[in-house]
N, C-alpha and C. Protein backbone atom coordinates (compact mmCIF):
# COMPACT_ATOMS: atom_id res chain seq x y z
N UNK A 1 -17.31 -10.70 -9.98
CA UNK A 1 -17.83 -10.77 -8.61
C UNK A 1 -16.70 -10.68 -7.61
N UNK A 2 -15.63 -11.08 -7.73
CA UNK A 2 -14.82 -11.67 -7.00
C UNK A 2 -13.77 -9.83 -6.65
N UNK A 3 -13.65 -9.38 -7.68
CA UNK A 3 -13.58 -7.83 -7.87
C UNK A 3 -14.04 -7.28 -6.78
N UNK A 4 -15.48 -7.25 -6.94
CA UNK A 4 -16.65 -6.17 -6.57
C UNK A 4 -16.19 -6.92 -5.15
N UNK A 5 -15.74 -7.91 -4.72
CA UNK A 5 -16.11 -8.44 -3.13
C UNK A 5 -14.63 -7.42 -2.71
N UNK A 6 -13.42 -7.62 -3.11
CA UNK A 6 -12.48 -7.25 -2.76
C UNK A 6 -12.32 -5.67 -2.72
N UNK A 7 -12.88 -4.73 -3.73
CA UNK A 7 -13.29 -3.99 -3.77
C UNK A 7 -14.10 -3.03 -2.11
N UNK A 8 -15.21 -4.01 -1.98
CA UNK A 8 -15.71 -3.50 -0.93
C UNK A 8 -15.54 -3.55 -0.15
N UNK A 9 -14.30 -4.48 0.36
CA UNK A 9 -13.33 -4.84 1.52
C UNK A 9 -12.17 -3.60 1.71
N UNK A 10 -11.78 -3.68 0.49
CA UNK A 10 -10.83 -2.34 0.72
C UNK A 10 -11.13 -0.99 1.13
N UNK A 11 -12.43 -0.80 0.50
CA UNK A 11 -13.46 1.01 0.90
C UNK A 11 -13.69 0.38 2.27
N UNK A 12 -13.96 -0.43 2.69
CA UNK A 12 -14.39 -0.60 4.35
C UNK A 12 -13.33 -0.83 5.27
N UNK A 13 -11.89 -1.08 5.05
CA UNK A 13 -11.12 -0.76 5.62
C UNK A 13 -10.33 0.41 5.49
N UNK A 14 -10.52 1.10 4.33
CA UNK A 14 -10.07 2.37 4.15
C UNK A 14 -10.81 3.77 5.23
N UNK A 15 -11.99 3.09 5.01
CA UNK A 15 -13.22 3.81 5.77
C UNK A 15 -12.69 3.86 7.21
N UNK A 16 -12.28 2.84 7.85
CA UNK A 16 -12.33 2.35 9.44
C UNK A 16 -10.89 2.91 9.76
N UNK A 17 -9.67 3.23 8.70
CA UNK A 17 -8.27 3.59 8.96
C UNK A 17 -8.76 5.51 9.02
N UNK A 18 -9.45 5.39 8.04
CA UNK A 18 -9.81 7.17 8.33
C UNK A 18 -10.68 7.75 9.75
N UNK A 19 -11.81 6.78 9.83
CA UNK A 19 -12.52 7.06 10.78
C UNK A 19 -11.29 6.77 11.97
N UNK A 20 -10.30 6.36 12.11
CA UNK A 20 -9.47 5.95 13.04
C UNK A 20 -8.49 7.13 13.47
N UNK A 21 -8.11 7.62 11.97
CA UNK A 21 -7.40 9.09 11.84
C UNK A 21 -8.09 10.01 12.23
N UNK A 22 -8.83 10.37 12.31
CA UNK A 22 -9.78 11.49 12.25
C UNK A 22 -10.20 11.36 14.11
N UNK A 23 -10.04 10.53 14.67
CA UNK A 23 -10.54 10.39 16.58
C UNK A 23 -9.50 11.16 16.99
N UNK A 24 -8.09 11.31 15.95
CA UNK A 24 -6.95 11.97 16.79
C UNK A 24 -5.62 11.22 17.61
N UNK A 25 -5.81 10.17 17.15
CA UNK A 25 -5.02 9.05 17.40
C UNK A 25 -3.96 8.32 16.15
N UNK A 26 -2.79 7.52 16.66
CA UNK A 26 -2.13 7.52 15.97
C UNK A 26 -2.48 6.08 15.15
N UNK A 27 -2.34 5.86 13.85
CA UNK A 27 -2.35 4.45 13.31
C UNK A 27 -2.18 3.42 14.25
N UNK A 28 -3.16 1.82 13.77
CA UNK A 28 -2.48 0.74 14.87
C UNK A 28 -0.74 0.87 14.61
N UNK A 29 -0.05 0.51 15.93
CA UNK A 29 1.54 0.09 15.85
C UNK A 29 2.02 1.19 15.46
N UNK A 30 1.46 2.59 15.20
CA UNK A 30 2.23 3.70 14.93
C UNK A 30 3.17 3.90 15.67
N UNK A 31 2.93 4.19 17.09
CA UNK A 31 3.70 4.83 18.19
C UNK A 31 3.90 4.08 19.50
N UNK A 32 3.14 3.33 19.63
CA UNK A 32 3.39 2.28 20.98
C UNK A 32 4.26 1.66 20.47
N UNK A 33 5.48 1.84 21.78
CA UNK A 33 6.42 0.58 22.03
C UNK A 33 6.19 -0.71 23.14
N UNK A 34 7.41 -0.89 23.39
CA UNK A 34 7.33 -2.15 24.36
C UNK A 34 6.70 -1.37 25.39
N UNK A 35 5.97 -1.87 26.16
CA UNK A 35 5.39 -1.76 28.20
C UNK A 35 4.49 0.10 27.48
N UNK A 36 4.07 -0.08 26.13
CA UNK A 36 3.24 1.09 26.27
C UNK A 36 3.72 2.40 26.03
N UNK A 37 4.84 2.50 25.87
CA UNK A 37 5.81 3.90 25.67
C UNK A 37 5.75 3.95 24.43
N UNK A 38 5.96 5.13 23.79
CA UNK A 38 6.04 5.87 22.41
C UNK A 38 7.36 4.85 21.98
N UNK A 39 7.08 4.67 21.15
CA UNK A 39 8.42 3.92 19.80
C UNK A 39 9.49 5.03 19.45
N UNK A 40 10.56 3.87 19.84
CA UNK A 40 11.81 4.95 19.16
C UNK A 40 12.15 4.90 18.01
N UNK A 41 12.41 5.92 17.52
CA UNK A 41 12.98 6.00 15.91
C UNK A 41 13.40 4.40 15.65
N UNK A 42 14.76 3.92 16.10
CA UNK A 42 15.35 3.02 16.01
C UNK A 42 14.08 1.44 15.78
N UNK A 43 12.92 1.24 16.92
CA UNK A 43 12.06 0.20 16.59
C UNK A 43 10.83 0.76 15.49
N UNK A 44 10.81 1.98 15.09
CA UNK A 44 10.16 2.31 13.65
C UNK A 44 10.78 1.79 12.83
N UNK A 45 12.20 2.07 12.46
CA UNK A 45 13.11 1.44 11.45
C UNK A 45 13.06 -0.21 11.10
N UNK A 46 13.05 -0.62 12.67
CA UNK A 46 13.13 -1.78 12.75
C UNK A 46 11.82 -2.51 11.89
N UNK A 47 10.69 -1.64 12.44
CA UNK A 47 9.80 -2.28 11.86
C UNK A 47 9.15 -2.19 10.57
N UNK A 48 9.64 -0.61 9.81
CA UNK A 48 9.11 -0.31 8.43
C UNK A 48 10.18 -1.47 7.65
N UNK A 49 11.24 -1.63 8.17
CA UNK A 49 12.60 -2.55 6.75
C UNK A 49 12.60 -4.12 7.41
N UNK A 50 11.54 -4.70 8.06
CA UNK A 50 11.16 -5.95 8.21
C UNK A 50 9.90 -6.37 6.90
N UNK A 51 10.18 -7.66 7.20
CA UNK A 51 9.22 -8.28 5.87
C UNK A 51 8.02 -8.27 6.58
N UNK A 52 7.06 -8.05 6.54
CA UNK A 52 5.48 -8.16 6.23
C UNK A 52 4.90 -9.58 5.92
N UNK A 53 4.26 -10.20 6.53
CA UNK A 53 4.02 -11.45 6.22
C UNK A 53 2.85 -11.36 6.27
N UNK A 54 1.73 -10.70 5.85
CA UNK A 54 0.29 -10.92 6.19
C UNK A 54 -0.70 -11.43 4.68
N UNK A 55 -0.67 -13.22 4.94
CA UNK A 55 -1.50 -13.68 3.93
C UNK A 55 -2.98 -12.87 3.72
N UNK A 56 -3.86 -12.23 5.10
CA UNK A 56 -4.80 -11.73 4.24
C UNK A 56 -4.85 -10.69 3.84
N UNK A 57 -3.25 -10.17 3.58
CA UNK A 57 -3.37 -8.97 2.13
C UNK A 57 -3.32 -9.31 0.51
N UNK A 58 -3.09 -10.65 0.57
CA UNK A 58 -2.58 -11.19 -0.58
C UNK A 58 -3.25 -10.55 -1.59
N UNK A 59 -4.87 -10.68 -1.77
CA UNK A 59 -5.64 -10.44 -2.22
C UNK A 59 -5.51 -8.96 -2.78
N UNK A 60 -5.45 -7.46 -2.07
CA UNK A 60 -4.85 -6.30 -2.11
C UNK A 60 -3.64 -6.39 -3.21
N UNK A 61 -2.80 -7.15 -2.47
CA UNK A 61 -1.60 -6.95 -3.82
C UNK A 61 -1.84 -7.36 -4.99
N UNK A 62 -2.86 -8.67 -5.04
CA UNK A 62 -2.91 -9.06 -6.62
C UNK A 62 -4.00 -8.09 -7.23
N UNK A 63 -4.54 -7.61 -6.33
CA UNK A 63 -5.58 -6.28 -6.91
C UNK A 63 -4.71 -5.66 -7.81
N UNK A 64 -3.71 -4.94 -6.82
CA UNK A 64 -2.94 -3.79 -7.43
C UNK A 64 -1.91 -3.78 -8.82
N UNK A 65 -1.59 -5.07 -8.53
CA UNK A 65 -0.76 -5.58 -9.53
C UNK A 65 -1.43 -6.19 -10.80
N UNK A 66 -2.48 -6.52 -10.91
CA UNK A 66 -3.12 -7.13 -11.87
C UNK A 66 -3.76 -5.91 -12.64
N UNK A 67 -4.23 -4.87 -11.68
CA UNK A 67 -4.84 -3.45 -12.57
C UNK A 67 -3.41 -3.03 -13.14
N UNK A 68 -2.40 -2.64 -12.38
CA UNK A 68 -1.35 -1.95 -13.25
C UNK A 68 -0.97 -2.65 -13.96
N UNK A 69 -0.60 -3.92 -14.31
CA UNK A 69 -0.20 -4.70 -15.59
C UNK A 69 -1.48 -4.77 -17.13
N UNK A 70 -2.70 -4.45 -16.47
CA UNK A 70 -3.48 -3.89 -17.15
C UNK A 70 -3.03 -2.56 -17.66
N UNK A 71 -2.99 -1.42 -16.64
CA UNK A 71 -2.74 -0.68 -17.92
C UNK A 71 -1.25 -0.33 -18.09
N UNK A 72 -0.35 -0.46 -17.33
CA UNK A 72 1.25 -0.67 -18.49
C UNK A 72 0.21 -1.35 -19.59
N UNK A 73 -0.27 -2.54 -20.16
CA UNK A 73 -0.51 -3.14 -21.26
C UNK A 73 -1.03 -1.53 -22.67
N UNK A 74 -2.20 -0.94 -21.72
CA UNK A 74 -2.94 -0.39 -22.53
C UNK A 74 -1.72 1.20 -22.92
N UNK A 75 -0.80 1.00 -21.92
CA UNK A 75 0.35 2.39 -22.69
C UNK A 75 0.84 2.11 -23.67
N UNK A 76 1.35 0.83 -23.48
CA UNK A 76 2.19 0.36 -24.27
C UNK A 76 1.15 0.26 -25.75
N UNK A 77 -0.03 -0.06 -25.48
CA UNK A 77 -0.70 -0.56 -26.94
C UNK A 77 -1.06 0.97 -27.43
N UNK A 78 -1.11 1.56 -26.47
CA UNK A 78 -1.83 3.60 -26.89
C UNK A 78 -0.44 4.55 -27.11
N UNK A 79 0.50 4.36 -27.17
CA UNK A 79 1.31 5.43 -26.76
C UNK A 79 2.54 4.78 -27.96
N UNK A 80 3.91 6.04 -28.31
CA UNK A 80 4.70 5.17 -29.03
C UNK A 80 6.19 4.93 -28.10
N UNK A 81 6.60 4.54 -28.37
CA UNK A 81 7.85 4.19 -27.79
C UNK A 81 8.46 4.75 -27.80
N UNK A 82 9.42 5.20 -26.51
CA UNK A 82 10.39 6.16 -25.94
C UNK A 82 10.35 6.40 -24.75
N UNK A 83 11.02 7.59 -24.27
CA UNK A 83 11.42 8.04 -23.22
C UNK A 83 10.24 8.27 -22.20
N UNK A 84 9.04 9.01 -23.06
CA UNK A 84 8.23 9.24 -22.55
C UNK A 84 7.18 8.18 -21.52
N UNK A 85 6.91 6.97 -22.64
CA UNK A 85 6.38 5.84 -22.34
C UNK A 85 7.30 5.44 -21.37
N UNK A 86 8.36 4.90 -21.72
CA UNK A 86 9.20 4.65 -20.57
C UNK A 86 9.82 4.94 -19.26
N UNK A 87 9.37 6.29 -19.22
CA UNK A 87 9.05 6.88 -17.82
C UNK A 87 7.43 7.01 -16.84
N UNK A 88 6.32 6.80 -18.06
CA UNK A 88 5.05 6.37 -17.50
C UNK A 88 5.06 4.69 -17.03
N UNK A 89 5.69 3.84 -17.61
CA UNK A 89 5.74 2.19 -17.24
C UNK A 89 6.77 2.45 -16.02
N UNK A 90 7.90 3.27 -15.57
CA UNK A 90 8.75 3.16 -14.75
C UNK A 90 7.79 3.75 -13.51
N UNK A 91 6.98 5.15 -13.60
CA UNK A 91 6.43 5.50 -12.38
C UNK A 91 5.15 4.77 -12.41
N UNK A 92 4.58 4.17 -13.29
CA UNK A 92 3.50 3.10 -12.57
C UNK A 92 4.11 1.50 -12.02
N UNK A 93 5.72 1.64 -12.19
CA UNK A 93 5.86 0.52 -11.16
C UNK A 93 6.15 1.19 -10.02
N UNK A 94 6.48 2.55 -9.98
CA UNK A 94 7.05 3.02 -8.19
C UNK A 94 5.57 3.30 -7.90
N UNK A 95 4.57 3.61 -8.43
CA UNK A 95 3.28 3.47 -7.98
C UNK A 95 2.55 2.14 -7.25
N UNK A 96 2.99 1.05 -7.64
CA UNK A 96 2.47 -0.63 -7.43
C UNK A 96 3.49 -0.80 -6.22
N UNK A 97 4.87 -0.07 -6.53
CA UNK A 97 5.68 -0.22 -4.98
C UNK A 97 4.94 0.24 -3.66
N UNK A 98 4.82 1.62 -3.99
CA UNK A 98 4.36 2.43 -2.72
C UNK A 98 3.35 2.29 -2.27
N UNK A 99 1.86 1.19 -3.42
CA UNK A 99 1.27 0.69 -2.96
C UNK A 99 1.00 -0.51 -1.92
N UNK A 100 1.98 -1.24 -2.20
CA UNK A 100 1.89 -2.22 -1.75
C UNK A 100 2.74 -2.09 -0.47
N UNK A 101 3.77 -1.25 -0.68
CA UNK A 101 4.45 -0.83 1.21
C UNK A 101 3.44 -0.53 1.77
N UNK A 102 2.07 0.29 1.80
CA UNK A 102 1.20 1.16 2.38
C UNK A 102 0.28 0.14 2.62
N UNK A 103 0.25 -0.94 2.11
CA UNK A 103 -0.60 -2.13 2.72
C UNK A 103 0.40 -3.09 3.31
N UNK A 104 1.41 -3.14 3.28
CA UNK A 104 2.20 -3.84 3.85
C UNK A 104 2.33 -2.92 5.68
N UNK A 105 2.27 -1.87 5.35
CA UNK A 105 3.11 -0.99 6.71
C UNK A 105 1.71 -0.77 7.39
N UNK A 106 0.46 -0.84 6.40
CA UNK A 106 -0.72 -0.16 6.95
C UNK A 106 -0.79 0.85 8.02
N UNK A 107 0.14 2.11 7.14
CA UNK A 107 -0.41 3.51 7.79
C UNK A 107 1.06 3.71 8.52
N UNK A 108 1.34 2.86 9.16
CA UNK A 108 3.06 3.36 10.16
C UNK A 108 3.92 4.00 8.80
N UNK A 109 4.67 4.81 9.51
CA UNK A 109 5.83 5.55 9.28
C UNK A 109 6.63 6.01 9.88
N UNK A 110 7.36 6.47 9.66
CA UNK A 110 8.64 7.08 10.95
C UNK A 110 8.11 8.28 11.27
């Protein structure tokens, strides 16, 4: 249950970031700076390599992290050992990274 709730939280904010993209406008905090002006490179930086503190993503990350430790499990139990495997467990952790920046940054980029 607890899945299926988080689940439908995520398609409904996924939903509302697209419907948001799609008006022609930039992500929240994309491009506004201070007094309303476009953001400079320099306060993008500032703000993509700051920590993220938002408890109600918590939930999101242990999503993400709890499915991929699921299946790293099921490579490791399906597959044999080597290089190969060991480059599928390495890009499903830069996968759980880039996930979790993309809920951390929600949508900003430089």
């Amino acid at each position: 249950m607890y899945d299926d709730e988080v689940n439908a939280k995520l398609m409904a904010e996924q939903k509302a970031q697209r419907d948001y993209n799609q008006c022609g406008t930039q992500a929240p905090g994309q491009g506004i700076g201070y007094g309303g002006r476009p953001k400079t490179t320099e306060e993008k930086l500032s703000d993509i390599f700051s920590y993220h503190d938002d408890p109600s993503a918590t939930p999101r990350h242990k999503a993400i992290r709890s499915t991929a430790k699921h299946f790293a499990e099921v490579i490791i139990e399906n597959s044999p050992a080597g290089q190969d495997q060991s480059l599928a467990l390495l890009y499903l952790r830069q996968a759980v990274m880039f996930a979790n920046a993309a809920i951390a940054l929600n949508g900003r980029t430089l």
